[in-house]
C-alpha atoms as a PDB file:
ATOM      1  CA  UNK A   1     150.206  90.064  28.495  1.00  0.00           C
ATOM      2  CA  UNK A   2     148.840  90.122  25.503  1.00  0.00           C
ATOM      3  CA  UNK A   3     146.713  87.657  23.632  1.00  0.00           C
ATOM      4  CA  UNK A   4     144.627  86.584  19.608  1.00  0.00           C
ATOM      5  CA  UNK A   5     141.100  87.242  20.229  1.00  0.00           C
ATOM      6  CA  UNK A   6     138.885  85.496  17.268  1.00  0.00           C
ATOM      7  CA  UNK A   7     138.892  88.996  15.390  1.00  0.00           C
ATOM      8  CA  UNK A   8     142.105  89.068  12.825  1.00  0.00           C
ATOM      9  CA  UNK A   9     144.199  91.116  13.745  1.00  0.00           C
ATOM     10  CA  UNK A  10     142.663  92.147  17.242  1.00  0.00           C
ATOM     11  CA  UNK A  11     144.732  91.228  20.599  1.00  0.00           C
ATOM     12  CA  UNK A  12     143.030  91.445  24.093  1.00  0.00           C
ATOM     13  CA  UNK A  13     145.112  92.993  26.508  1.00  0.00           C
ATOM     14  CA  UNK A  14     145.078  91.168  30.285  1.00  0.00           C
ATOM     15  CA  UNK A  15     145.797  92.785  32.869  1.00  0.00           C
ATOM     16  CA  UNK A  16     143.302  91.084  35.680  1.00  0.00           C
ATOM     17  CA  UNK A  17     142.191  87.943  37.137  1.00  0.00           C
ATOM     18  CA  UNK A  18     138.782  88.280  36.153  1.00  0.00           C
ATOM     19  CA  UNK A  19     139.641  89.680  32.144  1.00  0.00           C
ATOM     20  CA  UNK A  20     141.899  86.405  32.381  1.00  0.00           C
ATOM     21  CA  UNK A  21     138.868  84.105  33.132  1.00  0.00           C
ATOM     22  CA  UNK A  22     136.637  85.861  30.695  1.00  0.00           C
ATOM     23  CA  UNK A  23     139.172  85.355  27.964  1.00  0.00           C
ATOM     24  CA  UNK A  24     139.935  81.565  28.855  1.00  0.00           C
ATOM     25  CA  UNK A  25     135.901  81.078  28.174  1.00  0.00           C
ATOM     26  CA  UNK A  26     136.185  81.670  24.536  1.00  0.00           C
ATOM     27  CA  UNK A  27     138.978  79.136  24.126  1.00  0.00           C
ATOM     28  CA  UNK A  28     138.601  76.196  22.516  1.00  0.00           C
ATOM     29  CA  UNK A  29     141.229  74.076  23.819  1.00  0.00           C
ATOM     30  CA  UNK A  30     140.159  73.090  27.123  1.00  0.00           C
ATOM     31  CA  UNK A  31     142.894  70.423  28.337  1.00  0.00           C
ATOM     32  CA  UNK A  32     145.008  70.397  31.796  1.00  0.00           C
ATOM     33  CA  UNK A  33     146.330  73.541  31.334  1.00  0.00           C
ATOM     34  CA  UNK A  34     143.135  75.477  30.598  1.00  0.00           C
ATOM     35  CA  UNK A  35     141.495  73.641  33.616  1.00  0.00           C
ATOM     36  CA  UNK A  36     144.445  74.720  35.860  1.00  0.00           C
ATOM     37  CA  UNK A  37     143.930  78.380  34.724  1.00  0.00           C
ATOM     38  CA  UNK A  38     140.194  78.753  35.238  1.00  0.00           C
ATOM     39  CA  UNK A  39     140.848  77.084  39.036  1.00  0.00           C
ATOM     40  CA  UNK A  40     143.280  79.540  39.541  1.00  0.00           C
ATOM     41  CA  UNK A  41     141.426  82.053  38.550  1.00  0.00           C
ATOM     42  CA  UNK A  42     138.381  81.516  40.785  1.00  0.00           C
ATOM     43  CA  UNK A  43     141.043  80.791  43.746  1.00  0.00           C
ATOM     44  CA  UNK A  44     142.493  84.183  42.992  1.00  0.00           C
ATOM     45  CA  UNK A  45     139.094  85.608  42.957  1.00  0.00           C
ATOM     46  CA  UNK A  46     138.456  84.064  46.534  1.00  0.00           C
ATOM     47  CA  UNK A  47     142.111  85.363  47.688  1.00  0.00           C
ATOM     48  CA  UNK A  48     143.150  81.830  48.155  1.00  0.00           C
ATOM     49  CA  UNK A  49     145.774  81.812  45.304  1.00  0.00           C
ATOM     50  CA  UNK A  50     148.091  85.085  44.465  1.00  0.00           C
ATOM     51  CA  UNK A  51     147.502  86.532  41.237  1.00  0.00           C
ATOM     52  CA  UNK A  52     150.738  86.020  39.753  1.00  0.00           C
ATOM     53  CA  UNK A  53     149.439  82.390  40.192  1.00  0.00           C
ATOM     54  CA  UNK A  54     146.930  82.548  37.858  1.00  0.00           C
ATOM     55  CA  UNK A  55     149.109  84.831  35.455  1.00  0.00           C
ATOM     56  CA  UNK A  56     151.388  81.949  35.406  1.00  0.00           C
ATOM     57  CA  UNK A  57     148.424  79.378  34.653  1.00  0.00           C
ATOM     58  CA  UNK A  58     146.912  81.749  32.271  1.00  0.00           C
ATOM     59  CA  UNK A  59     149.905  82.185  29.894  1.00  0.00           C
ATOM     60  CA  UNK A  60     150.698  78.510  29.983  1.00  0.00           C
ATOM     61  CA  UNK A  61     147.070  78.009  28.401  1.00  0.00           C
ATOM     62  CA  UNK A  62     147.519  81.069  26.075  1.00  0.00           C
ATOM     63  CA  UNK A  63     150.628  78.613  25.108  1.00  0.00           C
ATOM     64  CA  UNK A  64     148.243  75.657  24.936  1.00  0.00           C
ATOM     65  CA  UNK A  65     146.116  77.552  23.023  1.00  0.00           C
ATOM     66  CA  UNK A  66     148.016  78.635  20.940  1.00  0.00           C
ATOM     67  CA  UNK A  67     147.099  82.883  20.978  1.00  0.00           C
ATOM     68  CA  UNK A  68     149.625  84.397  23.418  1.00  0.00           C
ATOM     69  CA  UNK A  69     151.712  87.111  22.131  1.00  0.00           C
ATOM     70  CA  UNK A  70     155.180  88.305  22.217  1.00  0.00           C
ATOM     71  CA  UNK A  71     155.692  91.615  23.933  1.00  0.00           C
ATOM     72  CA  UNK A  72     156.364  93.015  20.269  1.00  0.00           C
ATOM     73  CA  UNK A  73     153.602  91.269  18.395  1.00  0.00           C
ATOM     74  CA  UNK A  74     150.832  92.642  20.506  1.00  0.00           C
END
């Protein structure tokens, strides 16, 4: 999945639990979703949530945040 970095024009390109938790750092927006997505993350980490958990919480926040990317846009 594919989301806006701060650079225009410039789209990071996750494809791992920890890229995901990196990325979610330098978001600004840090509500329920964003939360949920970093907890997942570290769970994932610790093998005590599945990654497609956390890619679920992840592109809910990328929602939240506003910078995820179609599949075409990317």
């Amino acid at each position: 999945m594919y989301v806006k970095t701060d650079r225009a024009g410039v789209s990071y390109g996750c494809n791992n639990v920890e890229g995901a938790a990196e990325e979610l750092l330098k978001w600004t927006k840090m509500g329920p979703k964003w939360r949920k997505a970093v907890q997942l993350c570290i769970e994932a980490v610790e093998d005590r949530a599945t990654p497609e958990e956390a890619r679920e919480a992840f592109e809910a926040a990328a929602r939240e945040e506003g910078v995820l990317r179609g599949n075409s846009d990317g």
